[in-house]
C-alpha atoms as a PDB file:
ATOM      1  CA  UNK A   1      26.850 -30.844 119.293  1.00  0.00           C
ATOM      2  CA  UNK A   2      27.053 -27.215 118.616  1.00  0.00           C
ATOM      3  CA  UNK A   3      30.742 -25.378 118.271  1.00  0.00           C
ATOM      4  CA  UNK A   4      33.679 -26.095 120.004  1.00  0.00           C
ATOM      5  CA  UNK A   5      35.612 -22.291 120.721  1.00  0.00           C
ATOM      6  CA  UNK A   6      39.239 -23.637 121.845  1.00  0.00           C
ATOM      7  CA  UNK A   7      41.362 -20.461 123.158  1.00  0.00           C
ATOM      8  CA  UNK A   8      45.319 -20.619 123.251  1.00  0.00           C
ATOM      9  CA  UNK A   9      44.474 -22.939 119.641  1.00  0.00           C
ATOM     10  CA  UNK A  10      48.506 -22.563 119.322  1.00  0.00           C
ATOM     11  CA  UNK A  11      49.722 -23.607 122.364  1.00  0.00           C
ATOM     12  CA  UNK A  12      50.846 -27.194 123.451  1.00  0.00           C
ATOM     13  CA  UNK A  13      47.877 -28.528 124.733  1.00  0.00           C
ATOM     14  CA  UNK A  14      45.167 -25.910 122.280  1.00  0.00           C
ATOM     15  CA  UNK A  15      46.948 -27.972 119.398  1.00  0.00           C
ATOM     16  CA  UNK A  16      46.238 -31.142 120.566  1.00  0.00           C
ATOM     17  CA  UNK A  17      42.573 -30.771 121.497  1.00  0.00           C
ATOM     18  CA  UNK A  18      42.204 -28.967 117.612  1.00  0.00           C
ATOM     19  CA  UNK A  19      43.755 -31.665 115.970  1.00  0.00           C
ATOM     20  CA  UNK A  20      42.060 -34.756 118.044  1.00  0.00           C
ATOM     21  CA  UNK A  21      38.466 -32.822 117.351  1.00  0.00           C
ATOM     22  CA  UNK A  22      39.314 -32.799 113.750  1.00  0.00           C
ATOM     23  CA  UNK A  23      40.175 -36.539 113.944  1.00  0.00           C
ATOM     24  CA  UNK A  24      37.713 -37.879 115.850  1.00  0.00           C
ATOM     25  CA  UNK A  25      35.037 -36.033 113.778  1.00  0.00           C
ATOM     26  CA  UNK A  26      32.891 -34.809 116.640  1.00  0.00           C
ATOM     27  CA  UNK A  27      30.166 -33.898 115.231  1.00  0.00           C
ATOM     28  CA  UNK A  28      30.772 -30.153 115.868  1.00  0.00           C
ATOM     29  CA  UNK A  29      32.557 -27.300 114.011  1.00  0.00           C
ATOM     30  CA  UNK A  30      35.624 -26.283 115.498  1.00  0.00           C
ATOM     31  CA  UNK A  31      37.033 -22.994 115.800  1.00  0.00           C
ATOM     32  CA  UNK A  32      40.561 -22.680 116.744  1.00  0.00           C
ATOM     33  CA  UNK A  33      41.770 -19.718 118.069  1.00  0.00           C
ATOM     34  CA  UNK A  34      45.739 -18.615 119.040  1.00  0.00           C
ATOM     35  CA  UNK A  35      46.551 -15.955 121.200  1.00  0.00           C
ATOM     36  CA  UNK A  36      46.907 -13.617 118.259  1.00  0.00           C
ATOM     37  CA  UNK A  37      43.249 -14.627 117.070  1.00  0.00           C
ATOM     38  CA  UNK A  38      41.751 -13.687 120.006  1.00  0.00           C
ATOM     39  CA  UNK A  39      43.135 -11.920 123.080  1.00  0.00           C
ATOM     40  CA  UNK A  40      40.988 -13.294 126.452  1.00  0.00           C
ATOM     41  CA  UNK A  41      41.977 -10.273 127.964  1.00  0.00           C
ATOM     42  CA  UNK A  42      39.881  -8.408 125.795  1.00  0.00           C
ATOM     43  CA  UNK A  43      36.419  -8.599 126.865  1.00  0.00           C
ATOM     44  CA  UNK A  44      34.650  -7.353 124.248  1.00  0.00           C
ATOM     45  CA  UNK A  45      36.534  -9.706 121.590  1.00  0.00           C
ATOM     46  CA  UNK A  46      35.846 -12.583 123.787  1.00  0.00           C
ATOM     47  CA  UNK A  47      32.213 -11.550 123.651  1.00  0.00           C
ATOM     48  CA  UNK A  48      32.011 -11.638 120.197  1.00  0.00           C
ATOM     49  CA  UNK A  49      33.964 -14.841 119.827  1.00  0.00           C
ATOM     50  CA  UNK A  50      31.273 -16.830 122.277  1.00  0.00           C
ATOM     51  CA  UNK A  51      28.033 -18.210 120.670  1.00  0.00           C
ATOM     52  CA  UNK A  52      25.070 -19.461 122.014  1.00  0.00           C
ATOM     53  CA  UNK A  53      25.404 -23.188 122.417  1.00  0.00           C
ATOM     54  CA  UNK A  54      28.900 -23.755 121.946  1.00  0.00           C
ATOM     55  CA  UNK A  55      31.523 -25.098 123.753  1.00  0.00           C
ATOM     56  CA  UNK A  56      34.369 -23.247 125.001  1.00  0.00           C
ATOM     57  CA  UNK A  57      37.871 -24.856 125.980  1.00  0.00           C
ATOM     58  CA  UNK A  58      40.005 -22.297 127.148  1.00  0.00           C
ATOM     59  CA  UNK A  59      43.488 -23.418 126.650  1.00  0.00           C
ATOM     60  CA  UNK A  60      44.963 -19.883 126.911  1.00  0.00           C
ATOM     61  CA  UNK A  61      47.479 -19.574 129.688  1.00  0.00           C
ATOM     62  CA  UNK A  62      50.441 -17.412 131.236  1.00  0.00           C
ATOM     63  CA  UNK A  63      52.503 -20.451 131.739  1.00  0.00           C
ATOM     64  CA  UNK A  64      56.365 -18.879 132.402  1.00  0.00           C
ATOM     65  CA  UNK A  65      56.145 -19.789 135.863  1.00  0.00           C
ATOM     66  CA  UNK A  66      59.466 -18.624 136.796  1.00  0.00           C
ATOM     67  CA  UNK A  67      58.877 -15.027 134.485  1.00  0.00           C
ATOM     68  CA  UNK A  68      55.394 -14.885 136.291  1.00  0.00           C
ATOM     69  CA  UNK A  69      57.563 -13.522 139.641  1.00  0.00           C
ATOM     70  CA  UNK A  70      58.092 -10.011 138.091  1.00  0.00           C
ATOM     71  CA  UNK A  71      55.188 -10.345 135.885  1.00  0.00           C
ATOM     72  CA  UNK A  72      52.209 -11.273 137.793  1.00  0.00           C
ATOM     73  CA  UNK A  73      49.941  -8.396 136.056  1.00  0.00           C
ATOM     74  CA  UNK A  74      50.523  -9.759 132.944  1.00  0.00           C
ATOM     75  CA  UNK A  75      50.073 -13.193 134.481  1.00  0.00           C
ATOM     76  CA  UNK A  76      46.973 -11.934 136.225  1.00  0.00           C
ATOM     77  CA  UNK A  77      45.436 -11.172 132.679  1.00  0.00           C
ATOM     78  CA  UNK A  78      45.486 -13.618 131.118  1.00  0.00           C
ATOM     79  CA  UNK A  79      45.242 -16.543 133.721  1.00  0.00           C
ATOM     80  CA  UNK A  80      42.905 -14.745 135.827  1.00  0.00           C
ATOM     81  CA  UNK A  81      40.815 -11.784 134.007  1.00  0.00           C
ATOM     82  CA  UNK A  82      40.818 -13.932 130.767  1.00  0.00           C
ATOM     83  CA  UNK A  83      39.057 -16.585 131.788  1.00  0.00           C
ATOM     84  CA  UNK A  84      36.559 -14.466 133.552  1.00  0.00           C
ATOM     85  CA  UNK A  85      36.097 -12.813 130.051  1.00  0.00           C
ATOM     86  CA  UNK A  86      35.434 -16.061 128.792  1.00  0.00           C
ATOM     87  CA  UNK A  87      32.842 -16.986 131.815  1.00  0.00           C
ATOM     88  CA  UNK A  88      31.077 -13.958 131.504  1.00  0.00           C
ATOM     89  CA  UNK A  89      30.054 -14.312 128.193  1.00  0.00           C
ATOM     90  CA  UNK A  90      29.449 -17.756 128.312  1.00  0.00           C
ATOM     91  CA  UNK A  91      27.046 -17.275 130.901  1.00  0.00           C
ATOM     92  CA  UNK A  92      25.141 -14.337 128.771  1.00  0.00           C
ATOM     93  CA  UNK A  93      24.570 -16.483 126.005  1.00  0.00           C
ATOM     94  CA  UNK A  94      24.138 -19.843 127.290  1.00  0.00           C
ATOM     95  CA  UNK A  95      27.501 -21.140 126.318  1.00  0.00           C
ATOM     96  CA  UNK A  96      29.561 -24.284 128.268  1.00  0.00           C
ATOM     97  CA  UNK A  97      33.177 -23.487 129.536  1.00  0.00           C
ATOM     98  CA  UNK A  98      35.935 -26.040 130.563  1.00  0.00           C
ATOM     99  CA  UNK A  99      38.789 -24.113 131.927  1.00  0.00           C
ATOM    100  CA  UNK A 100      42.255 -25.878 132.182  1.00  0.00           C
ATOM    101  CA  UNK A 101      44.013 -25.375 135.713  1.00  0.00           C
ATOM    102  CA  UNK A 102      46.846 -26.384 137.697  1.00  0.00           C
ATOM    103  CA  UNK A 103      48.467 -28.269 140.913  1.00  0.00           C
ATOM    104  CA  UNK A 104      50.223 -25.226 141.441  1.00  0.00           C
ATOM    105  CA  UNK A 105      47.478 -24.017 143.298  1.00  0.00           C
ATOM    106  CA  UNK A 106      48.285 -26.187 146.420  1.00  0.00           C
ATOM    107  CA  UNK A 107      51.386 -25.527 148.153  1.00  0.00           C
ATOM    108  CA  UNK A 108      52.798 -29.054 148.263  1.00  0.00           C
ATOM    109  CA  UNK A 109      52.895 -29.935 151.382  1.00  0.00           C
ATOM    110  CA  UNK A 110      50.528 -32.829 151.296  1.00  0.00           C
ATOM    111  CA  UNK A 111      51.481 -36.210 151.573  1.00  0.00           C
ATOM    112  CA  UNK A 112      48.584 -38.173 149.987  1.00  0.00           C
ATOM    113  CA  UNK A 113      46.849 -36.980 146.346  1.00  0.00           C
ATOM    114  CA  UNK A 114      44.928 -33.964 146.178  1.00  0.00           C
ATOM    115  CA  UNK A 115      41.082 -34.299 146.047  1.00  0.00           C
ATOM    116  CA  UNK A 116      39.385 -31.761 144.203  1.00  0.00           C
ATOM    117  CA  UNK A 117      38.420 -29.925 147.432  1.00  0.00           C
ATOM    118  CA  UNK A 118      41.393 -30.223 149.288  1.00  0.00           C
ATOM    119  CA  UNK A 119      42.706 -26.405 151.186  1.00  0.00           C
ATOM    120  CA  UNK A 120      44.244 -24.622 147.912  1.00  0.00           C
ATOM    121  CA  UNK A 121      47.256 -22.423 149.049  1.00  0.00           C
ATOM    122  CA  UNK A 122      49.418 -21.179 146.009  1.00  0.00           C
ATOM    123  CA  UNK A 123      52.933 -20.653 146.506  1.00  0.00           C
ATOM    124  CA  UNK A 124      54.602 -18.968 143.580  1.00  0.00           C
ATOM    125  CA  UNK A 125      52.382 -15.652 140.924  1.00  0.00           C
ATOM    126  CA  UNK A 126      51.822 -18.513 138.618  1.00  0.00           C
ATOM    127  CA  UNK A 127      49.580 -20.552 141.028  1.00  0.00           C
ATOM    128  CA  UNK A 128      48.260 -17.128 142.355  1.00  0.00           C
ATOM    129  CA  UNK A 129      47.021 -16.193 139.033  1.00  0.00           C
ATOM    130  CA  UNK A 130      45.424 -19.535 138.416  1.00  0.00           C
ATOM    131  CA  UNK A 131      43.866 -19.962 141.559  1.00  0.00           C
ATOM    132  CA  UNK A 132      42.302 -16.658 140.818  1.00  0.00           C
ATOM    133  CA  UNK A 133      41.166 -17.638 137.146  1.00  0.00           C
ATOM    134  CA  UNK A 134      39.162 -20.749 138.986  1.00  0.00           C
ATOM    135  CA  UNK A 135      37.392 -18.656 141.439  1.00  0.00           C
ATOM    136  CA  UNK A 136      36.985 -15.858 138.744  1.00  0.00           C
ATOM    137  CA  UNK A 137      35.259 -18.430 136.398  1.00  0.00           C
ATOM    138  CA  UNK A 138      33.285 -19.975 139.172  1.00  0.00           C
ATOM    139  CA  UNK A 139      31.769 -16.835 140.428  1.00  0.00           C
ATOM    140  CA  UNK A 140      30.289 -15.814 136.816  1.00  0.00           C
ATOM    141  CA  UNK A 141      29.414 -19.320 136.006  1.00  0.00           C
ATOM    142  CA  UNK A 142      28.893 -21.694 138.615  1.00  0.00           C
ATOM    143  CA  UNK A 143      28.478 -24.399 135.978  1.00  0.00           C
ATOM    144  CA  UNK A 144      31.840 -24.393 134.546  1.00  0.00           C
ATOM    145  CA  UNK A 145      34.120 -27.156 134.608  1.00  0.00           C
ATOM    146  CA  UNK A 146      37.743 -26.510 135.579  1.00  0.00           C
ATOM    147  CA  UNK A 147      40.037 -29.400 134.694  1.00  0.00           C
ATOM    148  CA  UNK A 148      43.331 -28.931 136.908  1.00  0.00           C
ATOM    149  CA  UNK A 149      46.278 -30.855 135.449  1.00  0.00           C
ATOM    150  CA  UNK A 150      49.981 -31.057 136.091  1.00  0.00           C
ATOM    151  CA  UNK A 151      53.423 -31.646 134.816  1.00  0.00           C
ATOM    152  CA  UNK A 152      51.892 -31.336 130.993  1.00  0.00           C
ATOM    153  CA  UNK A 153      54.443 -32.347 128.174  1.00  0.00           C
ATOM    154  CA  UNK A 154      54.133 -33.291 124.162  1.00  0.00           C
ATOM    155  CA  UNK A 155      56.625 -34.825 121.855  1.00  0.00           C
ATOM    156  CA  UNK A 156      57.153 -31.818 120.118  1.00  0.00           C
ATOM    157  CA  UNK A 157      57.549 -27.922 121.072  1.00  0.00           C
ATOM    158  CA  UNK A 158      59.483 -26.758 124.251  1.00  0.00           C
ATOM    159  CA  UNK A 159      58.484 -28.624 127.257  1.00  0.00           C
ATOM    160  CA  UNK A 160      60.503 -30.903 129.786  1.00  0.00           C
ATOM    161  CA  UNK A 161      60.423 -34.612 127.930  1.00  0.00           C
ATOM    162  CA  UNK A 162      61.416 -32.360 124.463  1.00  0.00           C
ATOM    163  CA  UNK A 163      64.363 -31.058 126.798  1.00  0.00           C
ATOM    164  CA  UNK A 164      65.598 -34.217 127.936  1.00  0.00           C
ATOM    165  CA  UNK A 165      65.509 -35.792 124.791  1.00  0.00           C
ATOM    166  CA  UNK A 166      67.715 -32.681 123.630  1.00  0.00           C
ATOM    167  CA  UNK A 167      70.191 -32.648 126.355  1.00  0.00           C
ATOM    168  CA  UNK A 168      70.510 -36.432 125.747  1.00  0.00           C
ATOM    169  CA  UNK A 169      72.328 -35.774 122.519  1.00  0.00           C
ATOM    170  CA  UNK A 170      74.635 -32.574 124.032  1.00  0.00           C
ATOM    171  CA  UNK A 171      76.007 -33.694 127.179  1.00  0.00           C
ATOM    172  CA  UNK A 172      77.374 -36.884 128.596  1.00  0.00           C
ATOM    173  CA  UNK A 173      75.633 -36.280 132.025  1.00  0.00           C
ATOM    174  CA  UNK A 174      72.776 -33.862 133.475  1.00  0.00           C
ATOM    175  CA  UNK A 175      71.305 -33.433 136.824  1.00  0.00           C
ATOM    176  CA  UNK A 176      67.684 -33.479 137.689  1.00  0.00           C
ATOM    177  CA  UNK A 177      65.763 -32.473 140.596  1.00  0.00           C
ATOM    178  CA  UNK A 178      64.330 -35.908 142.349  1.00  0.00           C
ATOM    179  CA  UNK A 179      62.606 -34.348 145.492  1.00  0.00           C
ATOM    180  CA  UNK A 180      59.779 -33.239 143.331  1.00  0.00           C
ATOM    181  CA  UNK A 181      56.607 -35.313 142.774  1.00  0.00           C
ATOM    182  CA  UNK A 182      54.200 -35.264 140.478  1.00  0.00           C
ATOM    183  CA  UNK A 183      52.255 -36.909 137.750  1.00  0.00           C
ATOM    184  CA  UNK A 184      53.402 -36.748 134.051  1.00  0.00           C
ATOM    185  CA  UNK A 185      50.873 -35.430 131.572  1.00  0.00           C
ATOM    186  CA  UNK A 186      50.967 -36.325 127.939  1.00  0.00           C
ATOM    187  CA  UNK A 187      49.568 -33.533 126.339  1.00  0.00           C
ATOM    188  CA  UNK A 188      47.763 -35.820 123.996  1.00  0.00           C
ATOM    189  CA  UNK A 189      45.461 -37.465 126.754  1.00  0.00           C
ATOM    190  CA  UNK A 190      43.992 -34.234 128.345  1.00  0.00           C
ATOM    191  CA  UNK A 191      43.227 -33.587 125.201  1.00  0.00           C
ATOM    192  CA  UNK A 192      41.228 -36.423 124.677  1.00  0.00           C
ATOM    193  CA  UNK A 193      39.589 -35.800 128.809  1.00  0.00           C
ATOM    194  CA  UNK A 194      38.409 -32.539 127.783  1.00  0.00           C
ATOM    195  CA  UNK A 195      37.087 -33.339 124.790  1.00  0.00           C
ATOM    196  CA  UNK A 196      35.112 -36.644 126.407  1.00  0.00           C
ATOM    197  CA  UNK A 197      33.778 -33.486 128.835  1.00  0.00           C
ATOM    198  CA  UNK A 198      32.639 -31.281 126.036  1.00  0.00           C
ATOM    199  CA  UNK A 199      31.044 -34.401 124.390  1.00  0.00           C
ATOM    200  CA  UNK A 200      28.865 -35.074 127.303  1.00  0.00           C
ATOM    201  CA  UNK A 201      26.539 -32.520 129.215  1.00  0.00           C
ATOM    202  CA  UNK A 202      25.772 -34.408 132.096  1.00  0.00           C
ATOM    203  CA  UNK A 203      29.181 -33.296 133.339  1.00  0.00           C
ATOM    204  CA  UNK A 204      28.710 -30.328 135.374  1.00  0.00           C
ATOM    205  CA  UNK A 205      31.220 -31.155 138.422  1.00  0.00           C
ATOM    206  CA  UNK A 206      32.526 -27.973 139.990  1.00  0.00           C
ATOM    207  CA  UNK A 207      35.905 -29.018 139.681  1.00  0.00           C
ATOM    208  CA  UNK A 208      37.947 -32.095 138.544  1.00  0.00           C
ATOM    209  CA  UNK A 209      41.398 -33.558 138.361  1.00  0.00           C
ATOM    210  CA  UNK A 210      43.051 -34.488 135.394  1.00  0.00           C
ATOM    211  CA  UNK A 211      46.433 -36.198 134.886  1.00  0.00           C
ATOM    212  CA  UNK A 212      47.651 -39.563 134.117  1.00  0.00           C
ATOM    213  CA  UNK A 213      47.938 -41.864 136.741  1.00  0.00           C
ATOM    214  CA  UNK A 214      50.951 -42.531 138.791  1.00  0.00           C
ATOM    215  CA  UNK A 215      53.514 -40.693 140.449  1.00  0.00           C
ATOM    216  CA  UNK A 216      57.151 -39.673 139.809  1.00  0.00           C
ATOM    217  CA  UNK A 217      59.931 -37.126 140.385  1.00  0.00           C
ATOM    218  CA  UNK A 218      61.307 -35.086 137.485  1.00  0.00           C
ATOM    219  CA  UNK A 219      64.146 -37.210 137.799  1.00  0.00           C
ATOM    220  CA  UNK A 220      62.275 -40.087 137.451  1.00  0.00           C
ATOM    221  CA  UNK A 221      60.543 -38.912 134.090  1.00  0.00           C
ATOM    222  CA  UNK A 222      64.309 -38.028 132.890  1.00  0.00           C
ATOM    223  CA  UNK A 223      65.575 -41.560 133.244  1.00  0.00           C
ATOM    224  CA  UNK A 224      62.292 -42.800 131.880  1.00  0.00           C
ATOM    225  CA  UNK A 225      62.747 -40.599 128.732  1.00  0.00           C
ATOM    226  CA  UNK A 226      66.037 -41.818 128.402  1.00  0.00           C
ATOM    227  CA  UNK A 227      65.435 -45.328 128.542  1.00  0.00           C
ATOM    228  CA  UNK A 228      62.591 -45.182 126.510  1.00  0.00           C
ATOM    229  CA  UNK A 229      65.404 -43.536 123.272  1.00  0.00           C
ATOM    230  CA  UNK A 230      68.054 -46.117 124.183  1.00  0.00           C
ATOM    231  CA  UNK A 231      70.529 -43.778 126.153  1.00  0.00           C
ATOM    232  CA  UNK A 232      72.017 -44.931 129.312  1.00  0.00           C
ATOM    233  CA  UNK A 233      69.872 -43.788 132.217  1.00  0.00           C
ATOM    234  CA  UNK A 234      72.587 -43.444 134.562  1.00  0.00           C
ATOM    235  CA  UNK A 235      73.794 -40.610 133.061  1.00  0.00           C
ATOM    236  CA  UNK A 236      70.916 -38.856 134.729  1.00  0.00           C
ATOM    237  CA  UNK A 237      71.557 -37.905 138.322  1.00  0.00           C
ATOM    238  CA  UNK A 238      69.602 -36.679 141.057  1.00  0.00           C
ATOM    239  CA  UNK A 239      70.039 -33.306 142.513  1.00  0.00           C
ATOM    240  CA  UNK A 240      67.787 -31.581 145.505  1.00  0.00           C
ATOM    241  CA  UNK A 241      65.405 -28.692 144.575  1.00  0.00           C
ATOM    242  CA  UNK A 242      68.054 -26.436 146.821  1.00  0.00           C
ATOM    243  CA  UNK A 243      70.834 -27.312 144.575  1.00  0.00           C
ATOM    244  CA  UNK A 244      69.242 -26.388 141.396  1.00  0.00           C
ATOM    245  CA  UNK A 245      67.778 -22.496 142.055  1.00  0.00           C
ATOM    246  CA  UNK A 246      64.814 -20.956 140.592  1.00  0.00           C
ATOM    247  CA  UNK A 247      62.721 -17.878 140.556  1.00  0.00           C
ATOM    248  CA  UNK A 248      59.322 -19.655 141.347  1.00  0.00           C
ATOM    249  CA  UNK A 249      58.833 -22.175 144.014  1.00  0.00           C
ATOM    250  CA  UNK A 250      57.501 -25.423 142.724  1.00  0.00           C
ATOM    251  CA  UNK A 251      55.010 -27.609 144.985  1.00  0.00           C
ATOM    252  CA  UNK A 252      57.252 -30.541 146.273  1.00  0.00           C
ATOM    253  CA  UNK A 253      54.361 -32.852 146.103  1.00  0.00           C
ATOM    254  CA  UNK A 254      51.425 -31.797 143.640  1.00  0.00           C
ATOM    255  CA  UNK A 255      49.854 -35.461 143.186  1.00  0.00           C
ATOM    256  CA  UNK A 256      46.289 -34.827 141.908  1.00  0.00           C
ATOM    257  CA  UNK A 257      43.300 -37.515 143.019  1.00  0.00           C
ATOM    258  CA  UNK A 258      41.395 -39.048 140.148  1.00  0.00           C
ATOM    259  CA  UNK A 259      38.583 -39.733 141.971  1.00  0.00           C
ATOM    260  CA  UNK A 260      36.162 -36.692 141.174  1.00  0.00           C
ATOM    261  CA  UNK A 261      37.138 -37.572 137.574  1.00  0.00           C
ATOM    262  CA  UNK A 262      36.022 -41.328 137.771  1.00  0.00           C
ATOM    263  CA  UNK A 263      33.173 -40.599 140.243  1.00  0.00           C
ATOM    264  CA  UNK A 264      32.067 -38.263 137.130  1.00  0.00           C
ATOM    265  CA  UNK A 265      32.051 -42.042 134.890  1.00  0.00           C
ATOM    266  CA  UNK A 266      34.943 -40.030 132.791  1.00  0.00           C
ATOM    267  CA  UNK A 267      37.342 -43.009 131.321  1.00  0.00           C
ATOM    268  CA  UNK A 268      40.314 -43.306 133.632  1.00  0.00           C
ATOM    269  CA  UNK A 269      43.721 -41.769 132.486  1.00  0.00           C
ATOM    270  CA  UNK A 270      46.749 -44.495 131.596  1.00  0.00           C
ATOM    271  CA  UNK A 271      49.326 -44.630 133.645  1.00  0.00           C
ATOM    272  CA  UNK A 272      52.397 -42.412 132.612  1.00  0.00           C
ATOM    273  CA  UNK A 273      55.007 -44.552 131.846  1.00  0.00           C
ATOM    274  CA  UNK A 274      52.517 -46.156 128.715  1.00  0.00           C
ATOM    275  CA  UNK A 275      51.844 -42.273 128.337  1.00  0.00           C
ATOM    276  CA  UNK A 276      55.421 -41.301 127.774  1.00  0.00           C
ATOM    277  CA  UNK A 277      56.305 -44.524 125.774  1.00  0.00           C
ATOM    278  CA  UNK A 278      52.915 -43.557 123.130  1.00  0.00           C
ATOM    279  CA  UNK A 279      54.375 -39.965 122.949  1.00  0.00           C
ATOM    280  CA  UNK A 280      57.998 -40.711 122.651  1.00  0.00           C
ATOM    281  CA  UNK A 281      57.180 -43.532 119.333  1.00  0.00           C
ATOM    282  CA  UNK A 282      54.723 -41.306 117.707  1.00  0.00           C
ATOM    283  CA  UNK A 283      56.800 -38.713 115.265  1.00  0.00           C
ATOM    284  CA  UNK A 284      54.450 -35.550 115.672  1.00  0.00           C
END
């Protein structure tokens, strides 16, 4: 395997991928690159960064999806431009792209998981700007893979099992949105689904869905993290989406369908709950 070029190196889910490649020993260099290393949004660093042959795994992302309201250019840069950056020049010399998307690209309305081709209709700038990186990176390089995830977390860094397990310790009871449903990500696991895609050429599906399996509310993945540390899971209570008030809509059911991914013979995602459990005993 030639190079693997992972973009947004630094960020929750760029660390992960980095630090599994190193483990695993793929077979491949890896070069690791933050946000300050190389700017997607430059297109003439981006072409420089891209070799012929490699891999890239674009983990860069605008992902302050309330901040993204009354900063969609910014968001537009870097979640859309950026990754057309990235497509262009893979597509000049020969490269492979994987490009990590989102559920927020559906409005939520649906009551069943989303397939892969299912009518995408963003509600909030955040899902607007990702939307627009997928058909970006599609349009200069039909034979890109774009990976959309959801509800991604690690056991470290800012992110909403890291906030639970915070607010456990500072207040006696919180409330939690419960009308909200998703699928819980560990960080770790996409990690290992996009590097099983880089490892394997035969993958060339359009698009596929990544996250592991089940389905929960926020307030159900509260409670879980609490049980899982030994606090009292009662002291988690459920609040609508109306009572707690925020900038960007969120999809109210952003369910993602495995099936592209297994039809692909990719190795199914775990369910969650084992998910959350392996992130919340592992100490980094």
């Amino acid at each position: 395997m030639n190079a693997i070029l992972v973009t947004g190196a630094h960020g929750q889910l760029g660390r992960r991928v980095v630090a599994l490649a190193a483990e695993r020993g793929v077979g491949a260099e890896v070069l690791a690159y933050s946000s300050a290393d190389l700017d997607i949004t430059d297109a003439d660093a981006v072409a420089a960064a891209v070799s012929t042959g490699s891999t890239v795994i674009n983990c860069a992302a605008y992902t302050a999806v309330d901040a993204a309201e009354t900063d969609e250019d910014r968001a537009m840069a870097v979640n859309a431009h950026g990754p057309r950056n990235l497509a262009r020049a893979c597509g000049r010399v020969g490269a492979r792209l994987i490009h990590v998307s989102t559920d927020y690209v559906f409005d939520g309305t649906a009551t069943e998981p989303y397939e892969v081709d299912a009518e995408t209709a963003p509600q909030s700038a955040y899902g607007r700007t990702k939307l627009a990186g997928e058909l970006a990176v599609h349009q200069e390089l039909p034979e890109a893979v774009v990976v959309r995830t959801a509800w991604v977390y690690d056991n470290t860094g800012k992110n909403f099992v890291t906030t639970m397990r915070r607010l456990e310790g500072e207040r006696e009871t919180l409330s939690v949105v419960n009308d909200q449903i998703g699928s819980p990500t560990f960080a770790l696991d996409l990690a290992s689904g996009l590097l099983e895609i880089a490892a394997d050429p035969t993958v060339v599906a359009r698009t596929l869905h990544y996250t592991n399996a089940g389905q929960a509310s926020w307030f159900d993945l509260a409670r879980a993290v609490f049980t899982h540390i030994g606090a009292d899971a009662e002291r988690v209570q459920p609040c609508s989406s109306a009572e707690y008030v925020v900038a960007a809509p969120r999809p109210a059911y952003s369910v993602l369908s495995p099936a592209a991914w297994v039809d692909a013979g990719l190795t199914p995602a775990r369910p969650w709950s084992d998910a959350l459990s392996a992130a919340l005993t592992q100490s980094t």
